[in-house]
C-alpha atoms as a PDB file:
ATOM      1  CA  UNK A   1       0.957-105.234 124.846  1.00  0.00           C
ATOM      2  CA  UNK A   2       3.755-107.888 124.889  1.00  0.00           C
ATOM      3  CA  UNK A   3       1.057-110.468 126.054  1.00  0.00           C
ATOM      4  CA  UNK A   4      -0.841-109.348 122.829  1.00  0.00           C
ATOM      5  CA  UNK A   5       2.218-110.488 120.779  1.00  0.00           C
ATOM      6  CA  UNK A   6       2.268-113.699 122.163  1.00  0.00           C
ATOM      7  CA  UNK A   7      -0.999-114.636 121.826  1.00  0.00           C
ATOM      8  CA  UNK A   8      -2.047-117.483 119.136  1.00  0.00           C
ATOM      9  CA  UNK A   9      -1.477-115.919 115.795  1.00  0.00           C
ATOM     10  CA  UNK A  10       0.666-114.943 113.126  1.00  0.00           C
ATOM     11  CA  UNK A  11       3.397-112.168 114.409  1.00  0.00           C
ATOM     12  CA  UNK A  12       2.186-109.787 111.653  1.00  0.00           C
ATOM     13  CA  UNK A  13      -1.699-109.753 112.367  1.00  0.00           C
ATOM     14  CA  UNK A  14      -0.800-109.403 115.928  1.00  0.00           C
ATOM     15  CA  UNK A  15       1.435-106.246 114.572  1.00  0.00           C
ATOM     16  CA  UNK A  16      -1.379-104.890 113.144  1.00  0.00           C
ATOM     17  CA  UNK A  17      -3.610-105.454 115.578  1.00  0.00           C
ATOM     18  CA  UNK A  18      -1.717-102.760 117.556  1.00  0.00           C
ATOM     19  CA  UNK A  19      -0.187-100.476 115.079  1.00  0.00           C
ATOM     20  CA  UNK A  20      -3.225 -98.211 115.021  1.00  0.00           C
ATOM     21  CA  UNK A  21      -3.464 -97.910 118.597  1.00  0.00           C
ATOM     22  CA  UNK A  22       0.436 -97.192 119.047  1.00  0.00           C
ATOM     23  CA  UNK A  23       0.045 -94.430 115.745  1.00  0.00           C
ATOM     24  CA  UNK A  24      -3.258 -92.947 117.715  1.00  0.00           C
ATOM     25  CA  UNK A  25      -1.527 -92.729 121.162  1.00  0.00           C
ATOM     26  CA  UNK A  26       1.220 -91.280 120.051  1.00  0.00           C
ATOM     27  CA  UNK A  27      -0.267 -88.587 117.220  1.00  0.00           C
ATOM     28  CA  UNK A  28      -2.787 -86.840 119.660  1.00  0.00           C
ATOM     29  CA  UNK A  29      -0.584 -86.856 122.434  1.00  0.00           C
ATOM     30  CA  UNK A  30       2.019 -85.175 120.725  1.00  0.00           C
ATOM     31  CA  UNK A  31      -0.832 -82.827 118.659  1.00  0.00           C
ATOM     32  CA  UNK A  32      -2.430 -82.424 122.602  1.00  0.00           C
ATOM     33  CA  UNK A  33       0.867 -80.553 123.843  1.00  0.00           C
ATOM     34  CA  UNK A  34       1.254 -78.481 120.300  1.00  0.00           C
ATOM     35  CA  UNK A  35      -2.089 -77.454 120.342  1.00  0.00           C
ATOM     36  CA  UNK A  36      -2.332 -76.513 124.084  1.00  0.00           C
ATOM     37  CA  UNK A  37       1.242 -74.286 123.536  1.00  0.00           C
ATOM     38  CA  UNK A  38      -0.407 -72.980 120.421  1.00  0.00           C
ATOM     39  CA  UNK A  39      -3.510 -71.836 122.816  1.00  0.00           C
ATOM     40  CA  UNK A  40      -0.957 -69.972 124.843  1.00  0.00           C
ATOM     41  CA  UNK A  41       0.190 -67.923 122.440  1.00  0.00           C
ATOM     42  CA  UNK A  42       3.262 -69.700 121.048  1.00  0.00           C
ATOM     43  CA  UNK A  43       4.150 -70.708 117.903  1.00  0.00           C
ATOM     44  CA  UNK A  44       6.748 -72.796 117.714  1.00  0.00           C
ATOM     45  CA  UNK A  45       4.754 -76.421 117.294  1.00  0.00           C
ATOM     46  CA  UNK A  46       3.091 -74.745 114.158  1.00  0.00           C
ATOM     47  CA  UNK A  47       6.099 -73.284 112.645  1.00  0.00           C
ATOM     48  CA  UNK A  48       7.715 -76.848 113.011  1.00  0.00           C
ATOM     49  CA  UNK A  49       4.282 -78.681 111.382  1.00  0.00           C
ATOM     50  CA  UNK A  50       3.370 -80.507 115.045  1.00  0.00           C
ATOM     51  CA  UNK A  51      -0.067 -79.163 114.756  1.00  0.00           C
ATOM     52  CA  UNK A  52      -1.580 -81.990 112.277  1.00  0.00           C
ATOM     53  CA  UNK A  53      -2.737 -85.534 113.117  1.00  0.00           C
ATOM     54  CA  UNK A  54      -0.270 -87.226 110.525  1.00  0.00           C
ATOM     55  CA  UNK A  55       1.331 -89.352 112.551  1.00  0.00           C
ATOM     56  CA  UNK A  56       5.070 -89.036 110.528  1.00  0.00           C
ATOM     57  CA  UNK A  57       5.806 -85.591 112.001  1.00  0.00           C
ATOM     58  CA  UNK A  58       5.567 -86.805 115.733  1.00  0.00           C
ATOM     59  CA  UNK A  59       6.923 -90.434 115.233  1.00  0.00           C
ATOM     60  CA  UNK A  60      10.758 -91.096 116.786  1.00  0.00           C
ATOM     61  CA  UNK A  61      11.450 -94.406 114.580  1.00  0.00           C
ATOM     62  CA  UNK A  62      13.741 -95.467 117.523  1.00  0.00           C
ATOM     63  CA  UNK A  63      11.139 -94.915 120.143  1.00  0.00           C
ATOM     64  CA  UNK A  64       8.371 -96.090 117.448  1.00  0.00           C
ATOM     65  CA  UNK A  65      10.427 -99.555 117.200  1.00  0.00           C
ATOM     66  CA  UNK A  66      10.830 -99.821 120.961  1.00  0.00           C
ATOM     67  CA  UNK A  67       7.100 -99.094 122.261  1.00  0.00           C
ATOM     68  CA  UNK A  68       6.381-101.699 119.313  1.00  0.00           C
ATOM     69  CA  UNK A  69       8.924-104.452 120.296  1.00  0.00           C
ATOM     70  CA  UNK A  70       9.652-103.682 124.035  1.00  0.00           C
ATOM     71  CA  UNK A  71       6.621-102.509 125.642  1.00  0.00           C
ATOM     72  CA  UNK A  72       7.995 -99.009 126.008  1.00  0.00           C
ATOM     73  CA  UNK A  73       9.206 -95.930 124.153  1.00  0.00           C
ATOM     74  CA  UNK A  74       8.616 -92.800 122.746  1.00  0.00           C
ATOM     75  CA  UNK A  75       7.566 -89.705 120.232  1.00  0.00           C
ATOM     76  CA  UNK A  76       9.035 -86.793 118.895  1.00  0.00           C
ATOM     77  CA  UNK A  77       9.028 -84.551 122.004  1.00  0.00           C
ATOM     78  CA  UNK A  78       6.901 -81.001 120.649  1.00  0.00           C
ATOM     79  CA  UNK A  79       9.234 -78.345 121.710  1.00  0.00           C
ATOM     80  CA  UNK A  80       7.393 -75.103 122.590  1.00  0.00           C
ATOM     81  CA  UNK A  81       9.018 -71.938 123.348  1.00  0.00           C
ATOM     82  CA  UNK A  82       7.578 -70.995 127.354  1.00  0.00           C
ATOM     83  CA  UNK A  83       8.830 -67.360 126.956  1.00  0.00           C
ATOM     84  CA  UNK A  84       6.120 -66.926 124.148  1.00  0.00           C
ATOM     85  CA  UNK A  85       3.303 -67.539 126.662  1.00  0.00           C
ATOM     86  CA  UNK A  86       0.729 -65.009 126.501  1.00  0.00           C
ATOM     87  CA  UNK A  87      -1.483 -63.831 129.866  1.00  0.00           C
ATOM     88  CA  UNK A  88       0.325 -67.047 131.903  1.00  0.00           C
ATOM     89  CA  UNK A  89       3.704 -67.286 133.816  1.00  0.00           C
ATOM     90  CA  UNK A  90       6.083 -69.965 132.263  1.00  0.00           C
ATOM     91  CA  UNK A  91       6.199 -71.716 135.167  1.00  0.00           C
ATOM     92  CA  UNK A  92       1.652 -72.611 134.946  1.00  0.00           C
ATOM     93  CA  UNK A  93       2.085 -72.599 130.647  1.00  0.00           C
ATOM     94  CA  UNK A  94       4.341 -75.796 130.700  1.00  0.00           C
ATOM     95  CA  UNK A  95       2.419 -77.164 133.360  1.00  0.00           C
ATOM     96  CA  UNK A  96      -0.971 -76.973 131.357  1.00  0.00           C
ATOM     97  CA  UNK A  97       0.942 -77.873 128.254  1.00  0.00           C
ATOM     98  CA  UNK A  98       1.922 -81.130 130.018  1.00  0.00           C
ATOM     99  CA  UNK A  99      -1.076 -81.754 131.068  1.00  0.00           C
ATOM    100  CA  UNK A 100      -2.229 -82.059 127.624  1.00  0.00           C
ATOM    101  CA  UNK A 101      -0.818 -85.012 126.513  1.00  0.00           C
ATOM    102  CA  UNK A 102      -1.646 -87.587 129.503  1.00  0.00           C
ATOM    103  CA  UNK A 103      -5.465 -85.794 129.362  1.00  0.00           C
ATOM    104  CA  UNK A 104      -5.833 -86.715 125.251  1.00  0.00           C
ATOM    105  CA  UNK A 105      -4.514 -90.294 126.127  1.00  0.00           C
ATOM    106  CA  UNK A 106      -7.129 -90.512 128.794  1.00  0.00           C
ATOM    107  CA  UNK A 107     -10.184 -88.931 126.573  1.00  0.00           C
ATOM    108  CA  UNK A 108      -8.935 -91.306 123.447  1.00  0.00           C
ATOM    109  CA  UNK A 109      -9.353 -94.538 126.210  1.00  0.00           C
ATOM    110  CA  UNK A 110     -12.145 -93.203 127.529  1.00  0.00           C
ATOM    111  CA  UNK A 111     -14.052 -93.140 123.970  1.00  0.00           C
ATOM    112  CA  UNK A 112     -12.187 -96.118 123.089  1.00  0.00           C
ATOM    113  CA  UNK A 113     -14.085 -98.031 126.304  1.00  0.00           C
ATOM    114  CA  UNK A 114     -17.228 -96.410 124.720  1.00  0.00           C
ATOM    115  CA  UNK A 115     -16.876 -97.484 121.686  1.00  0.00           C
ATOM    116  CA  UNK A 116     -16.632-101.061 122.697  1.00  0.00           C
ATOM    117  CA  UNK A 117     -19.839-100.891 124.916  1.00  0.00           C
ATOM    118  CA  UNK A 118     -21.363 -99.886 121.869  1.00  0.00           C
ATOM    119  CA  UNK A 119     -20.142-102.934 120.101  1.00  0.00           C
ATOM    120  CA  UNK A 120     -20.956-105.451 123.164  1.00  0.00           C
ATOM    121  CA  UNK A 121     -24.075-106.540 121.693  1.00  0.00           C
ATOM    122  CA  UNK A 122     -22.357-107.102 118.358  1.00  0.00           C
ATOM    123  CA  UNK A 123     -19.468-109.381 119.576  1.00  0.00           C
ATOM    124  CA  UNK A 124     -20.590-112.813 118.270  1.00  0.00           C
ATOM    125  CA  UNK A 125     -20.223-111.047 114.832  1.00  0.00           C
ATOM    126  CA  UNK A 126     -16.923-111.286 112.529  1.00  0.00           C
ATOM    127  CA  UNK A 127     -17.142-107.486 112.511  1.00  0.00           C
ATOM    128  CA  UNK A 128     -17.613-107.068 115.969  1.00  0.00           C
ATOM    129  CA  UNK A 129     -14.955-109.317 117.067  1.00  0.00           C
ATOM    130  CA  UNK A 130     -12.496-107.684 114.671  1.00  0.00           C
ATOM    131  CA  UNK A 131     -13.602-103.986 116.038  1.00  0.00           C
ATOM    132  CA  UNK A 132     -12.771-105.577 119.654  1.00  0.00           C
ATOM    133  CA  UNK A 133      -9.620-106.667 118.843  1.00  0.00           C
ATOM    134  CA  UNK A 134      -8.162-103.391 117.775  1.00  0.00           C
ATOM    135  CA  UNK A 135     -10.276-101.139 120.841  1.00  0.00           C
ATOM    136  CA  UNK A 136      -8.637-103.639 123.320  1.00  0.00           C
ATOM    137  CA  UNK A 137      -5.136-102.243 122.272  1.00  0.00           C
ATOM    138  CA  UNK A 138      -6.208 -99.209 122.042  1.00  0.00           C
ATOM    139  CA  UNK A 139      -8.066 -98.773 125.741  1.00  0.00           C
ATOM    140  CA  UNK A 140      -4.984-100.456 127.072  1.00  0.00           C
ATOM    141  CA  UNK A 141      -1.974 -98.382 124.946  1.00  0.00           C
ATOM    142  CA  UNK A 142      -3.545 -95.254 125.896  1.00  0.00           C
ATOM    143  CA  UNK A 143      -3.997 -95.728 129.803  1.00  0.00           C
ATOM    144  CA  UNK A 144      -0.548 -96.736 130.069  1.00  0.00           C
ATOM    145  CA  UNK A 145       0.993 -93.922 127.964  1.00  0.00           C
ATOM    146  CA  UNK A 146      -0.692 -91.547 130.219  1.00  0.00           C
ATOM    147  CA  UNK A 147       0.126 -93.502 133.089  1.00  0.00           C
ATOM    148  CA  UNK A 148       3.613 -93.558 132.021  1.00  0.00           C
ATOM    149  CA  UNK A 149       3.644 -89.919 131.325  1.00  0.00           C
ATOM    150  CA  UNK A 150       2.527 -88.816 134.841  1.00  0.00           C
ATOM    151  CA  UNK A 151       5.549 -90.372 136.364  1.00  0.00           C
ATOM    152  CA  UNK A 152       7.310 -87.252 137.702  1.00  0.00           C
ATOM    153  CA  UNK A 153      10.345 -88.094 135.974  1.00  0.00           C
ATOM    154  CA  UNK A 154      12.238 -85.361 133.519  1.00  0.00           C
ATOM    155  CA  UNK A 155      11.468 -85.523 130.922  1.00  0.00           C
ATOM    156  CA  UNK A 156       8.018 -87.110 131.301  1.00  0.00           C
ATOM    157  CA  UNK A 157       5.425 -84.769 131.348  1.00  0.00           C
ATOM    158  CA  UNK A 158       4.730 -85.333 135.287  1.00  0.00           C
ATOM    159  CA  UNK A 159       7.756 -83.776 135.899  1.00  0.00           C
ATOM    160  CA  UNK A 160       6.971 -80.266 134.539  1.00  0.00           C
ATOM    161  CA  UNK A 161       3.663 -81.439 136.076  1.00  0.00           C
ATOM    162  CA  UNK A 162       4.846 -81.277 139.457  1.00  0.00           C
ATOM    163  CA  UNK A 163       6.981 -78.599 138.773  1.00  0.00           C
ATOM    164  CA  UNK A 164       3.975 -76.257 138.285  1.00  0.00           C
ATOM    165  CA  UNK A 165       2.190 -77.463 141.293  1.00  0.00           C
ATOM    166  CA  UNK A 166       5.521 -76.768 143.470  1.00  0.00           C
ATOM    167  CA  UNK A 167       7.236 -73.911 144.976  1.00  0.00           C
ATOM    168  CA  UNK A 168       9.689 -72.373 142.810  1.00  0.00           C
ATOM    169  CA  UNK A 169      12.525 -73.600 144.669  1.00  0.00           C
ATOM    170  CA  UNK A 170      10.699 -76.938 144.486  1.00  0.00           C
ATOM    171  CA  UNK A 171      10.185 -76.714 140.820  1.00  0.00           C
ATOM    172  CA  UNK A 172      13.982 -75.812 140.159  1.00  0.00           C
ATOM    173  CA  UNK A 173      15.034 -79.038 142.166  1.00  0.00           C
ATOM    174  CA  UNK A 174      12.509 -80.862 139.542  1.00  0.00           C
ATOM    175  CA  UNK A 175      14.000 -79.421 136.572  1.00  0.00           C
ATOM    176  CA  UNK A 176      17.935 -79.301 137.460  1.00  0.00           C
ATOM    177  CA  UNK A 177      17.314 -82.952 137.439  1.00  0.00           C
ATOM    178  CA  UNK A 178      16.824 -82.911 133.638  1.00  0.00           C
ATOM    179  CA  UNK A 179      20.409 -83.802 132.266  1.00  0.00           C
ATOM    180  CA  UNK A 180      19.687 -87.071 134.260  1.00  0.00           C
ATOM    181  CA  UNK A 181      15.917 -87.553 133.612  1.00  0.00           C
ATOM    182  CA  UNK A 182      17.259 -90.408 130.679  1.00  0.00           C
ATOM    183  CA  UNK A 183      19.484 -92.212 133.155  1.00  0.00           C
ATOM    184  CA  UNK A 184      16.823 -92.373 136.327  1.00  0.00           C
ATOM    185  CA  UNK A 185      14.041 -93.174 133.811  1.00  0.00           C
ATOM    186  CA  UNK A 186      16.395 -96.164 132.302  1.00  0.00           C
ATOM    187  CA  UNK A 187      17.071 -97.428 135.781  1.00  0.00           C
ATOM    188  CA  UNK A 188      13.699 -97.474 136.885  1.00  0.00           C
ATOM    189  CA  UNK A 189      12.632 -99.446 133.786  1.00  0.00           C
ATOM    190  CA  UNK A 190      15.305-101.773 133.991  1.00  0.00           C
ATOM    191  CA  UNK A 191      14.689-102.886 137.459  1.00  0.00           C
ATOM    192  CA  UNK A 192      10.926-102.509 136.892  1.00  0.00           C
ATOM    193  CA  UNK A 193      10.017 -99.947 139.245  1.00  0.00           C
ATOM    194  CA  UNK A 194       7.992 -98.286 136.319  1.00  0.00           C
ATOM    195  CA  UNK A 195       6.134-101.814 136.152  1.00  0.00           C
ATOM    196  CA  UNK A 196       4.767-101.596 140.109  1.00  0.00           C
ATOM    197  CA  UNK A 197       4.334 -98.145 139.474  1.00  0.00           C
ATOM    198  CA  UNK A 198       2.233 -98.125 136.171  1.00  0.00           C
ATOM    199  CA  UNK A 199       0.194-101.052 137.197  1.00  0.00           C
ATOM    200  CA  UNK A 200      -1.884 -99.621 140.250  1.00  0.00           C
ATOM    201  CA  UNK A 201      -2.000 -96.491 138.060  1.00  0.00           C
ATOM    202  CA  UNK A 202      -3.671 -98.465 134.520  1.00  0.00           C
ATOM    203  CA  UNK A 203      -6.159-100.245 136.838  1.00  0.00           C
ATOM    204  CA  UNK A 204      -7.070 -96.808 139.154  1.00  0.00           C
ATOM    205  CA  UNK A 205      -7.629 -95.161 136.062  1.00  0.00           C
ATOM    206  CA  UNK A 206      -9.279 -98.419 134.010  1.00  0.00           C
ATOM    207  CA  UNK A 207     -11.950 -98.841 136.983  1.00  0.00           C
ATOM    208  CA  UNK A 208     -12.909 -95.311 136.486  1.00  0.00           C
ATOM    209  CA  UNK A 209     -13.631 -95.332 132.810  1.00  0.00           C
ATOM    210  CA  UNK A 210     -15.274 -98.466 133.399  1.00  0.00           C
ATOM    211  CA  UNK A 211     -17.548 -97.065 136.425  1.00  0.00           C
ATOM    212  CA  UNK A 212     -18.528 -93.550 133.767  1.00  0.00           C
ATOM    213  CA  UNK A 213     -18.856 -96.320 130.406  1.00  0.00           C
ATOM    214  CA  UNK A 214     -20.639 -99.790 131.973  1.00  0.00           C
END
């Protein structure tokens, strides 16, 4: 993404050239977890207007700004209410409910990469180049928000991830790490651990799409 911004071109068209991935990403992830929670019986993403795709109800403008300008940020975390759960245990309902949001950012690359093998034999077009230009963000932003996501960091979804797949005592050590999920998260982006880590993730999950699309 920051490469995209400093390619040849006014800083405005390059903007837009991302802004609808970014809004996409971001909306059906958020809508992924709200509507996964609302599958499970609870509520509390409807009663708080998380289950449309209008991007304004999920957008953090702090987060928005950052993921826009630094390569990184975040949404308006869908809070959901485990204790509503119907027919599943807390501890497997937040799991799935994770799960949700990295899965929708990997179907919306995956049609994205489909999409532009439909469009391969239309590239030497003005249409086709301008459809390539915004599916290129939009592969791209999506693999690495779901990469991102899967770290098993609180409060990134691979942490409650993790936490379902563990032990209980296991998944209480994951979670009574929460009140310093921000700081760890912070240092590991500062020193850019999340950088060796997300890169090796992006390509493992880019080669797949690739093998299923071309």
């Amino acid at each position: 993404m920051n490469q995209l911004l400093n390619d040849p071109g006014t800083w405005l068209e390059n903007i837009l050239i991302i802004l609808p991935g970014i809004l996409i990403a971001l909306t059906f992830h958020e809508y992924a977890h709200g509507k996964v929670a609302s599958w499970l019986g609870d509520p509390t993403p409807f009663e708080q207007g998380r289950l449309t795709l209008n991007p304004l109800p999920h957008i953090d403008w702090i987060g928005f700004i950052m993921l826009m300008f630094a390569g990184f940020g975040w949404a308006k975390p869908v809070q959901v209410d485990p204790r509503r759960f119907s027919g599943i245990g807390i501890k497997k309902g937040m799991m799935l409910v994770s799960l949700a949001g990295p899965g929708m950012n990997l179907l919306l690359a995956l049609i994205g990469m489909i999409a532009f093998r439909i469009i391969i034999p239309y590239q030497g077009t003005e249409w086709g180049n301008m459809i390539k230009q915004l599916l290129e963000p939009l592969v791209t932003i999506n693999l690495v928000l779901c990469a991102f996501n899967l770290i098993p960091v609180p409060p990134l979804d691979g942490s409650k991830i993790l936490a379902g797949l563990l032990p209980d005592s296991g998944a209480r050590l994951i979670y009574s790490l929460e009140p310093y999920g921000f700081a760890i998260l912070l240092v590991l982006i500062i020193t850019n651990v999340t950088g060796y880590i997300l890169g090796p993730i992006v390509q493992f999950l880019a080669s797949v799409l690739q093998a299923l699309v071309f």
